[in-house]
Structure formats: structure tokens, C-alpha cells
PDB file of N, CA and C in Angstrom:
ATOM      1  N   UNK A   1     104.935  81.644  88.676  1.00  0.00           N
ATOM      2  CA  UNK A   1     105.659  81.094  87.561  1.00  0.00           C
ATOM      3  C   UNK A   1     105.277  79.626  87.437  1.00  0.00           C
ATOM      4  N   UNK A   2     105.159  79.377  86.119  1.00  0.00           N
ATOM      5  CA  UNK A   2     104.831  77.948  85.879  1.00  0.00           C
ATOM      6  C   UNK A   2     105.971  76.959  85.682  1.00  0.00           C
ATOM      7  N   UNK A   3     106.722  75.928  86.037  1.00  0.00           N
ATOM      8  CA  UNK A   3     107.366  75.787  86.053  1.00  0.00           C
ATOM      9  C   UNK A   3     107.653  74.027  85.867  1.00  0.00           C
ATOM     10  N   UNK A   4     108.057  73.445  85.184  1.00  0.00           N
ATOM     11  CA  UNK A   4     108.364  71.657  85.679  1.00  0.00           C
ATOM     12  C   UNK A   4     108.540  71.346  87.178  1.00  0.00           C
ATOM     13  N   UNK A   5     108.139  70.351  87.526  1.00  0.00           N
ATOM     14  CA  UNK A   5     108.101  69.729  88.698  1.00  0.00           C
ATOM     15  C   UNK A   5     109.497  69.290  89.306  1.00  0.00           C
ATOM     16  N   UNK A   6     110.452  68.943  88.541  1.00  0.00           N
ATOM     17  CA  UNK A   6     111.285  69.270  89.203  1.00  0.00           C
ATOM     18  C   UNK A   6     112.002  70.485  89.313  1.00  0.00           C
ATOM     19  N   UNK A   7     111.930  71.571  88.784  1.00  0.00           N
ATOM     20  CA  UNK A   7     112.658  73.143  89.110  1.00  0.00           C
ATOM     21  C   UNK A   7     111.883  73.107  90.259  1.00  0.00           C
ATOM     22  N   UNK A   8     110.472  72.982  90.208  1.00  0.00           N
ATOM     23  CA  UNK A   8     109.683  73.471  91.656  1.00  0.00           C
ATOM     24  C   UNK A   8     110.973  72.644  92.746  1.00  0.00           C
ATOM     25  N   UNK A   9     110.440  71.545  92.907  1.00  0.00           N
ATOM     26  CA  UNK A   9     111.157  71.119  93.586  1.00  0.00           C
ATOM     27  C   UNK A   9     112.422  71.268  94.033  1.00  0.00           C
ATOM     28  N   UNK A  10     113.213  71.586  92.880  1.00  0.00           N
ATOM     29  CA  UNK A  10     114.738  72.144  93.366  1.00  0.00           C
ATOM     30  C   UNK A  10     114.391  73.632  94.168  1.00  0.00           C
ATOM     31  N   UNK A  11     113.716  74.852  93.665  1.00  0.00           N
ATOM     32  CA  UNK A  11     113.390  75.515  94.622  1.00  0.00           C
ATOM     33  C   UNK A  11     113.299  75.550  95.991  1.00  0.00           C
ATOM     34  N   UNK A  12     112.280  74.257  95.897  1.00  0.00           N
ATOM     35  CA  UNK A  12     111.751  74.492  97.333  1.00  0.00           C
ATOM     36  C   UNK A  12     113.030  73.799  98.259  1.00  0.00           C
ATOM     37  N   UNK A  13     114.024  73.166  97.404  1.00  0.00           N
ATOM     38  CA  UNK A  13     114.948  72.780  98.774  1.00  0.00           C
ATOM     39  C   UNK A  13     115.750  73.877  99.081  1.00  0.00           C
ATOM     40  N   UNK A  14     115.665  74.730  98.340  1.00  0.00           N
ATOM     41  CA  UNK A  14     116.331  76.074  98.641  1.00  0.00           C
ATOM     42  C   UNK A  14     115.498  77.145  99.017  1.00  0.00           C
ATOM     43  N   UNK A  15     114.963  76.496  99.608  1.00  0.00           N
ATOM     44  CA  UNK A  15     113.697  77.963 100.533  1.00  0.00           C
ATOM     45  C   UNK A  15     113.005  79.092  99.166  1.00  0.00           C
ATOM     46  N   UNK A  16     112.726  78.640  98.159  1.00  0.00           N
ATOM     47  CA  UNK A  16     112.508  79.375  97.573  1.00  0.00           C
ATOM     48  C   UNK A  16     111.258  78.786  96.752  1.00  0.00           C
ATOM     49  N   UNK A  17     110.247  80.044  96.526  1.00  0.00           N
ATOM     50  CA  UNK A  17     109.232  79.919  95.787  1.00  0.00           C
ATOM     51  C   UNK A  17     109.092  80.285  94.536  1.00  0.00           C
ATOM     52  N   UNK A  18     108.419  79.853  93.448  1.00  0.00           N
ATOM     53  CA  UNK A  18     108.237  80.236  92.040  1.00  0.00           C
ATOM     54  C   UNK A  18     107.819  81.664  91.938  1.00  0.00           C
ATOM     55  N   UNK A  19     108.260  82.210  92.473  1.00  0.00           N
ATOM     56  CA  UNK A  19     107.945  84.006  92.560  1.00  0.00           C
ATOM     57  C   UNK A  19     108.714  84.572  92.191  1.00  0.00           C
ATOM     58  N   UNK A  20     108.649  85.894  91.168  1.00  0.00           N
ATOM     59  CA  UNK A  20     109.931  86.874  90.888  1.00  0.00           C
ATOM     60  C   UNK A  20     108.923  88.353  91.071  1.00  0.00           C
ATOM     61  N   UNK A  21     109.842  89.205  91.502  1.00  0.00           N
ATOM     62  CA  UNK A  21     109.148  90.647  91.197  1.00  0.00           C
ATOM     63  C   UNK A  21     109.909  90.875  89.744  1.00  0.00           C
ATOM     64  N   UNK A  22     108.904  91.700  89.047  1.00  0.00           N
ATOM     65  CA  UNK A  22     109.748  92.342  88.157  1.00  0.00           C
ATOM     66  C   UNK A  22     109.023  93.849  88.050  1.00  0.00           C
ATOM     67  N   UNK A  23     109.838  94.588  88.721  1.00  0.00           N
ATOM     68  CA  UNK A  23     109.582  96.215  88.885  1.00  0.00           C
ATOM     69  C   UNK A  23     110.083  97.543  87.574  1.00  0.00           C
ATOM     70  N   UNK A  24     108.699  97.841  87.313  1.00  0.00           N
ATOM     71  CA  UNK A  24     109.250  98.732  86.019  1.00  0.00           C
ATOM     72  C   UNK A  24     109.616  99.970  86.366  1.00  0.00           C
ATOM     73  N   UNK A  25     109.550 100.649  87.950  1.00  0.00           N
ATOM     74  CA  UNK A  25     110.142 102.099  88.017  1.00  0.00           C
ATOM     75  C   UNK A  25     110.253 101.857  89.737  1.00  0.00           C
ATOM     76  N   UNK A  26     111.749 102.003  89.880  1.00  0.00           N
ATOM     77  CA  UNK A  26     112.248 101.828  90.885  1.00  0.00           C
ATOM     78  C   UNK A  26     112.411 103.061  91.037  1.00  0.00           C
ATOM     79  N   UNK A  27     111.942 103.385  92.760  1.00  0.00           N
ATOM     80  CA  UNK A  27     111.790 104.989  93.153  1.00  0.00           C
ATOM     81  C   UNK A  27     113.331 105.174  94.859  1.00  0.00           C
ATOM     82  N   UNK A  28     113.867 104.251  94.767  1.00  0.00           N
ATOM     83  CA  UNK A  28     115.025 104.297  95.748  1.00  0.00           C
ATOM     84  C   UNK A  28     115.439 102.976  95.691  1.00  0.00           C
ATOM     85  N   UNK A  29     116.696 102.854  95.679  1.00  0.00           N
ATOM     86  CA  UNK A  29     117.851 101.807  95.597  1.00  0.00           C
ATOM     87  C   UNK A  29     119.170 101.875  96.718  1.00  0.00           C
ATOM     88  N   UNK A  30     118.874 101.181  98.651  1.00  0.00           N
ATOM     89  CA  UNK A  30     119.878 101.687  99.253  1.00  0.00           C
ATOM     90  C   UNK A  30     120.881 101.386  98.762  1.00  0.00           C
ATOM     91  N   UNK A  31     121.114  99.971  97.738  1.00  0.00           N
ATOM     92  CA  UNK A  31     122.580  99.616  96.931  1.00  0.00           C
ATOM     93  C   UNK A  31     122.751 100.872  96.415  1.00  0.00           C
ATOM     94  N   UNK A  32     122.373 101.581  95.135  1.00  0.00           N
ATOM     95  CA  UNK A  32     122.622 102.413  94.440  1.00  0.00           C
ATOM     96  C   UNK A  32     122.369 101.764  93.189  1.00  0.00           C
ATOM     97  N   UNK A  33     121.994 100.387  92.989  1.00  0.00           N
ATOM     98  CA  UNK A  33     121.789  99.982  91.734  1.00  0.00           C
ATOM     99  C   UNK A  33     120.328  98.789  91.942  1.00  0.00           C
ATOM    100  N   UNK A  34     119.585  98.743  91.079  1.00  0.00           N
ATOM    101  CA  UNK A  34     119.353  99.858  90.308  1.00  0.00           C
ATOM    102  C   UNK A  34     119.067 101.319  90.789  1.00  0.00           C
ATOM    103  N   UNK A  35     119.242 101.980  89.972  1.00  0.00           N
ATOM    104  CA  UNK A  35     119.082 103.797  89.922  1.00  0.00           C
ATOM    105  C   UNK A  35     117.079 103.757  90.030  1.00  0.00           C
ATOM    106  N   UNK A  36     117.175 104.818  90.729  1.00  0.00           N
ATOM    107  CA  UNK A  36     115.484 105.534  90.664  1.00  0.00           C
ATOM    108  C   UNK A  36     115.168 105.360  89.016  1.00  0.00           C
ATOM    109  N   UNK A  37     114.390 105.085  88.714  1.00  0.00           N
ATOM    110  CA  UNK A  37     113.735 105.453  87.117  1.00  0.00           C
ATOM    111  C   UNK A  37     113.995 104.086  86.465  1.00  0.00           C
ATOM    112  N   UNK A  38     114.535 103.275  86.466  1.00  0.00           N
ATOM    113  CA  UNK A  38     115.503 101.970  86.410  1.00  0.00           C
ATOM    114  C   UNK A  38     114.369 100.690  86.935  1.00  0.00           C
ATOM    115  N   UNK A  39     114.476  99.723  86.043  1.00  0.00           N
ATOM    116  CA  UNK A  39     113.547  98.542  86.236  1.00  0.00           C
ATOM    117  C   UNK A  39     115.061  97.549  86.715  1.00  0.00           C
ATOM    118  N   UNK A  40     113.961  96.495  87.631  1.00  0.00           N
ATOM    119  CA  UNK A  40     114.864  95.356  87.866  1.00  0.00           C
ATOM    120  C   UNK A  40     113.664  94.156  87.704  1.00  0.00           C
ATOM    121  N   UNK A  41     114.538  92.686  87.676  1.00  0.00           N
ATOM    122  CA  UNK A  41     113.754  91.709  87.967  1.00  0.00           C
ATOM    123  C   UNK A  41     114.509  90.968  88.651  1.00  0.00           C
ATOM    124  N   UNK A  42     113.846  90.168  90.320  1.00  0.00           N
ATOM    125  CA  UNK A  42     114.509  89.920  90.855  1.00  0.00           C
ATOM    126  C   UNK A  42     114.959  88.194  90.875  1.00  0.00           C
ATOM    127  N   UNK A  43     115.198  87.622  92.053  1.00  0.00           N
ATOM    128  CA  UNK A  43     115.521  85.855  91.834  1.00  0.00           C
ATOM    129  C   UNK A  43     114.329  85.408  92.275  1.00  0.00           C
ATOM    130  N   UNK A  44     114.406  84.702  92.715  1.00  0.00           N
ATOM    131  CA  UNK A  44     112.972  83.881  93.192  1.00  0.00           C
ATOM    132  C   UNK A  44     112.735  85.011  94.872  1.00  0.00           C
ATOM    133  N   UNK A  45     111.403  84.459  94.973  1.00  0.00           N
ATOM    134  CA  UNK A  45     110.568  84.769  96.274  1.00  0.00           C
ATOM    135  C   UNK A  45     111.780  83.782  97.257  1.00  0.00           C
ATOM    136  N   UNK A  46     111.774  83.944  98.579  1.00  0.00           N
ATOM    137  CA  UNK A  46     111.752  83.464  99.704  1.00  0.00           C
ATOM    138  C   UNK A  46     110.492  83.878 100.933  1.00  0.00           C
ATOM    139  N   UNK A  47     110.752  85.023 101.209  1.00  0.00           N
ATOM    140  CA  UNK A  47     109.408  85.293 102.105  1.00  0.00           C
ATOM    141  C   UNK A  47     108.476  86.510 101.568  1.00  0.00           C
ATOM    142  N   UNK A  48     106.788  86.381 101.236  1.00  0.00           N
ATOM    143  CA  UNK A  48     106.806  87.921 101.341  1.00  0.00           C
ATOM    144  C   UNK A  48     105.741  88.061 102.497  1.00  0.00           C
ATOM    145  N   UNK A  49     105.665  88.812 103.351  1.00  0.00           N
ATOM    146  CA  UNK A  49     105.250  89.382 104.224  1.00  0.00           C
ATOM    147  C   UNK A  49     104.390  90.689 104.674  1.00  0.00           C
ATOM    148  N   UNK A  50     103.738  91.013 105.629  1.00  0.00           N
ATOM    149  CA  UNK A  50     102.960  92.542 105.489  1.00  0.00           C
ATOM    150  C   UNK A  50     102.775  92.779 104.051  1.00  0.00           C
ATOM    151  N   UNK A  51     101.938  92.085 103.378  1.00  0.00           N
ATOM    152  CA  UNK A  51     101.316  92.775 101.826  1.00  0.00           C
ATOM    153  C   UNK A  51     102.455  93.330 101.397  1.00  0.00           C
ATOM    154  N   UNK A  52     103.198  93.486 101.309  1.00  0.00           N
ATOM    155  CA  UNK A  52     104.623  94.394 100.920  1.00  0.00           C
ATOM    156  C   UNK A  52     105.950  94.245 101.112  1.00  0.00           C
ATOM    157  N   UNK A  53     106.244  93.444 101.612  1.00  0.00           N
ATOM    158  CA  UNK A  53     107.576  93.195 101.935  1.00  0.00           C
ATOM    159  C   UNK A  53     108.215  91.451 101.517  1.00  0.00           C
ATOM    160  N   UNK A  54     108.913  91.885 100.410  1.00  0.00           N
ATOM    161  CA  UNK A  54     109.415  90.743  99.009  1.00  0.00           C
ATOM    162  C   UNK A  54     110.489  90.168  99.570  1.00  0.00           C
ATOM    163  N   UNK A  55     110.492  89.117 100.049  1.00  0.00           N
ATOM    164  CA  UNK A  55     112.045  88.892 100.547  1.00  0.00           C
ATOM    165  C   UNK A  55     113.186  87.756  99.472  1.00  0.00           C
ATOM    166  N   UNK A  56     113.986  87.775  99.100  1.00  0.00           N
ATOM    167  CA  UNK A  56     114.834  86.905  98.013  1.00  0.00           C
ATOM    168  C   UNK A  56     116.217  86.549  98.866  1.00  0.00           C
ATOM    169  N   UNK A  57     117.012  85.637  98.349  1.00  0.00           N
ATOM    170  CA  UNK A  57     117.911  85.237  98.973  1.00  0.00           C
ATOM    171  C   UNK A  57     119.136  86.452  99.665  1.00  0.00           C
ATOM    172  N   UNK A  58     119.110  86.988  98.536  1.00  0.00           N
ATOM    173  CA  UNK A  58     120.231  88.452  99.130  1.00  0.00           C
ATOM    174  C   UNK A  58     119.611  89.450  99.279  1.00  0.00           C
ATOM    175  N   UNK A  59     118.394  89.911  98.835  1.00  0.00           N
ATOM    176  CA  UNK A  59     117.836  91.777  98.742  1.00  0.00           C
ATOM    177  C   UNK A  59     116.248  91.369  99.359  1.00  0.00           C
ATOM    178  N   UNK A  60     116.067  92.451 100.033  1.00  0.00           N
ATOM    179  CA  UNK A  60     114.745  92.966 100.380  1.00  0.00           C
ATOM    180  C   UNK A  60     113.980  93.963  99.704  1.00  0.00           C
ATOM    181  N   UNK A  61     113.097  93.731  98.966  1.00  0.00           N
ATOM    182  CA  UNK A  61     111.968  94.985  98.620  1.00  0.00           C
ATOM    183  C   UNK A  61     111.039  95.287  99.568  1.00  0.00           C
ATOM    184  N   UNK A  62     110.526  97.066  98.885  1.00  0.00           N
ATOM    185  CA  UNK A  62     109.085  97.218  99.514  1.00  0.00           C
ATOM    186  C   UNK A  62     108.503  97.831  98.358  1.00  0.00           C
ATOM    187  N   UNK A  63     107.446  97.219  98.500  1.00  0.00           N
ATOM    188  CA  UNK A  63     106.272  97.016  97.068  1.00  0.00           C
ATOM    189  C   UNK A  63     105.699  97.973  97.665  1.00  0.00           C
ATOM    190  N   UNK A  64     105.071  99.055  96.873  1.00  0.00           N
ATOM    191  CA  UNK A  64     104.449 100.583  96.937  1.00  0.00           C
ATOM    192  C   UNK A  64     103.697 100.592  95.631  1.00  0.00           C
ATOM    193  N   UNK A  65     102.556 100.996  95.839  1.00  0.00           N
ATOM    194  CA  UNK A  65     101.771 101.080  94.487  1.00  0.00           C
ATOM    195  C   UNK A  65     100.727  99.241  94.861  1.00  0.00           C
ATOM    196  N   UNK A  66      99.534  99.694  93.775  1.00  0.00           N
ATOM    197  CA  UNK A  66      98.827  98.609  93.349  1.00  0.00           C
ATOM    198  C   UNK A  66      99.734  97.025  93.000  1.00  0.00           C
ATOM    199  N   UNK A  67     100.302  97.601  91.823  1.00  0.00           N
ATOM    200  CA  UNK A  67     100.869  96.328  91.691  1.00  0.00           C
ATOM    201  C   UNK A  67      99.761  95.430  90.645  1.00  0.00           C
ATOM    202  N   UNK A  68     100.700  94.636  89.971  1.00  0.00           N
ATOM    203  CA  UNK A  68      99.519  93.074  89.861  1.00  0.00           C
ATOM    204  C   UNK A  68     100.299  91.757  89.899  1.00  0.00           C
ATOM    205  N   UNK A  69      99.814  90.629  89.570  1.00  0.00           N
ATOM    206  CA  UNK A  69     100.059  89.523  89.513  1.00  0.00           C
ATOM    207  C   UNK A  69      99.587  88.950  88.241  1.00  0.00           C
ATOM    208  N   UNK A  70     100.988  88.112  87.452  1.00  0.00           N
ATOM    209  CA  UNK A  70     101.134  87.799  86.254  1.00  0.00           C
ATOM    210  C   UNK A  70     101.503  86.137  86.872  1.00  0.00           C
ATOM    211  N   UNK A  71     100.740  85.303  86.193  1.00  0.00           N
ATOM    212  CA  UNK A  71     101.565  84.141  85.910  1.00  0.00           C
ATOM    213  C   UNK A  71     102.033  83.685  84.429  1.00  0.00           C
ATOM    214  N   UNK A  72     103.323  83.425  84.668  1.00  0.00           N
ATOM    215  CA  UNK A  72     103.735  83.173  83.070  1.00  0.00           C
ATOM    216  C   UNK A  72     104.392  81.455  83.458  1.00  0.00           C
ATOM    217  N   UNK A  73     104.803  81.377  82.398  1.00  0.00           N
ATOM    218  CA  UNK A  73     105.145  80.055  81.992  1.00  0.00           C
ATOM    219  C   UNK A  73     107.198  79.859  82.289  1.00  0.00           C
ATOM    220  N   UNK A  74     107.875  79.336  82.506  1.00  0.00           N
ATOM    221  CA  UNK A  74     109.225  79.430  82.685  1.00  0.00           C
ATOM    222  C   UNK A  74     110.112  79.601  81.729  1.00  0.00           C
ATOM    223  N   UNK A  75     109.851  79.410  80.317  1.00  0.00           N
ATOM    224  CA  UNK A  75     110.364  79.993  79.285  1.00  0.00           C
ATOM    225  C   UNK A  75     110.634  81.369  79.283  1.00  0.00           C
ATOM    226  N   UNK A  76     109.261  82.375  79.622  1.00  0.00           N
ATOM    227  CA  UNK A  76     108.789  83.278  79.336  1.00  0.00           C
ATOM    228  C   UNK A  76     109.790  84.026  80.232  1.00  0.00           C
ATOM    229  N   UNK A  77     109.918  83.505  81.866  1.00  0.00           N
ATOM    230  CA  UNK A  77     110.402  84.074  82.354  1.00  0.00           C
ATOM    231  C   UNK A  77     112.198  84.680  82.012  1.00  0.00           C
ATOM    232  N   UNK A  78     112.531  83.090  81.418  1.00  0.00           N
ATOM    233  CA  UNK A  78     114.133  82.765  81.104  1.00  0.00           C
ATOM    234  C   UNK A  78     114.628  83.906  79.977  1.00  0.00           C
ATOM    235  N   UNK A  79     113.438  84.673  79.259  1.00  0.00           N
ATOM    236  CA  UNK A  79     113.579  85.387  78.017  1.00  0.00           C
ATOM    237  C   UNK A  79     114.283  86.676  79.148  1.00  0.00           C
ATOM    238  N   UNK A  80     113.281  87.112  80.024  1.00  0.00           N
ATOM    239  CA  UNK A  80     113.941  87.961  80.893  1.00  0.00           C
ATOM    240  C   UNK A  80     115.337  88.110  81.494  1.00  0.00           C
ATOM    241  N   UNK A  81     115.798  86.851  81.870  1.00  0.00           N
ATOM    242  CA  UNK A  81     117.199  86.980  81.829  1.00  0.00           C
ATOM    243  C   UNK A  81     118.030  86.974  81.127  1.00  0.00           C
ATOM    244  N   UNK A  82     117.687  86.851  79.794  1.00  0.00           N
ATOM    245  CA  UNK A  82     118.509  86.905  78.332  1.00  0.00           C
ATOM    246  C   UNK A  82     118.482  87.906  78.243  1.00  0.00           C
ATOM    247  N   UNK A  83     117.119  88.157  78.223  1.00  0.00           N
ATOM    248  CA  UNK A  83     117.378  90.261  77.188  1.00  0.00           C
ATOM    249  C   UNK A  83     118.348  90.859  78.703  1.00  0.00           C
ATOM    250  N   UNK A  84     117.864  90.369  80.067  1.00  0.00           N
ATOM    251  CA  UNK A  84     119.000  91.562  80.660  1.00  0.00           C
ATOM    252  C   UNK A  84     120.537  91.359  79.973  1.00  0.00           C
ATOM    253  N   UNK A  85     120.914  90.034  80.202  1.00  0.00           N
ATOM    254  CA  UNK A  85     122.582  90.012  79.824  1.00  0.00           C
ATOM    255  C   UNK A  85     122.418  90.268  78.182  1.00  0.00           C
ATOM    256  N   UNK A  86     121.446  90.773  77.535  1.00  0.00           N
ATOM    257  CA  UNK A  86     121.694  90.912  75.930  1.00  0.00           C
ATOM    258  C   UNK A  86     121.702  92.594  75.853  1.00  0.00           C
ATOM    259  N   UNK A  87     121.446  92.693  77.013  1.00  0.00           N
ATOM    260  CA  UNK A  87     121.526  94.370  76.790  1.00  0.00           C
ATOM    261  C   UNK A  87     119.616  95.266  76.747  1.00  0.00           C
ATOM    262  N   UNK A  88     119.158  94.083  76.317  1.00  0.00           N
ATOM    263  CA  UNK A  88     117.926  94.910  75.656  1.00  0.00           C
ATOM    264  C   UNK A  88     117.048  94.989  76.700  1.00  0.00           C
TER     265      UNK A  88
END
């Protein structure tokens, strides 16, 4: 994520990196949410580890599949958290 120099910075005093997953088909959820079939996008990176393992302040993923890597701009990202709380 591209981001102003100071968000970076506020990040990084919070252990956190300009990283988000955003997963379009979630295949197990031990919360129960999201549901199998069900996309999420998560908060920032904290650790990721073994090629696969996403770590964020509260939840752990495991990345399965290819995958890619997008860099976008921080606007772009912020649209993502609108359309979730907009419903769409």
C-alpha cells in the first residue's frame, strides 16, 4: 500500500506494515465469520511468515493458492472499507 509518510509511520509504531490481504474465496473460517465462499479484507500486516502465514493484530491467516501482489495507492484502499460498511 502506498501510503503518506506519516500513516507509514504511525503504523510502524504499532508493529504494523502497509500490508492488507484481501481474500476473494474463503475456504474455512475457525471464527465462523467470514463463511466459506465469503471474501474478507483484512487490517494491516504485522508478521508474515513461512510464505503463508499472514499475521494482523487480532487474526491469523493461511494463504493457499498462488495468490498475487497488488500495490495500490491509500485512497484506493479506504474505498474498500466504505463499500464494506456500505453494504456493497
Amino acid at each position: 500500500m502506498e501510503a503518506p509518510r506519516q500513516v507509514m509511520q504511525r503504523m510502524a509504531g504499532q508493529s504494523q506494515q502497509p500490508v492488507m490481504l484481501l481474500a476473494l474465496d474463503i475456504l474455512y473460517s475457525s471464527s465462523g465469520a467470514p463463511r466459506a465462499g465469503e471474501w474478507l479484507r483484512s487490517t494491516p500486516l504485522v508478521a508474515f511468515t513461512d510464505e503463508m502465514y499472514f499475521r494482523t493484530q487480532h487474526t491469523d491467516y493461511v494463504l493457499v493458492g498462488s495468490g498475487r501482489r497488488l500495490a495500490l495507492q491509500l485512497s484506493t484502499v479506504l474505498q474498500l472499507f466504505s463499500s464494506e460498511q456500505d453494504g456493497h
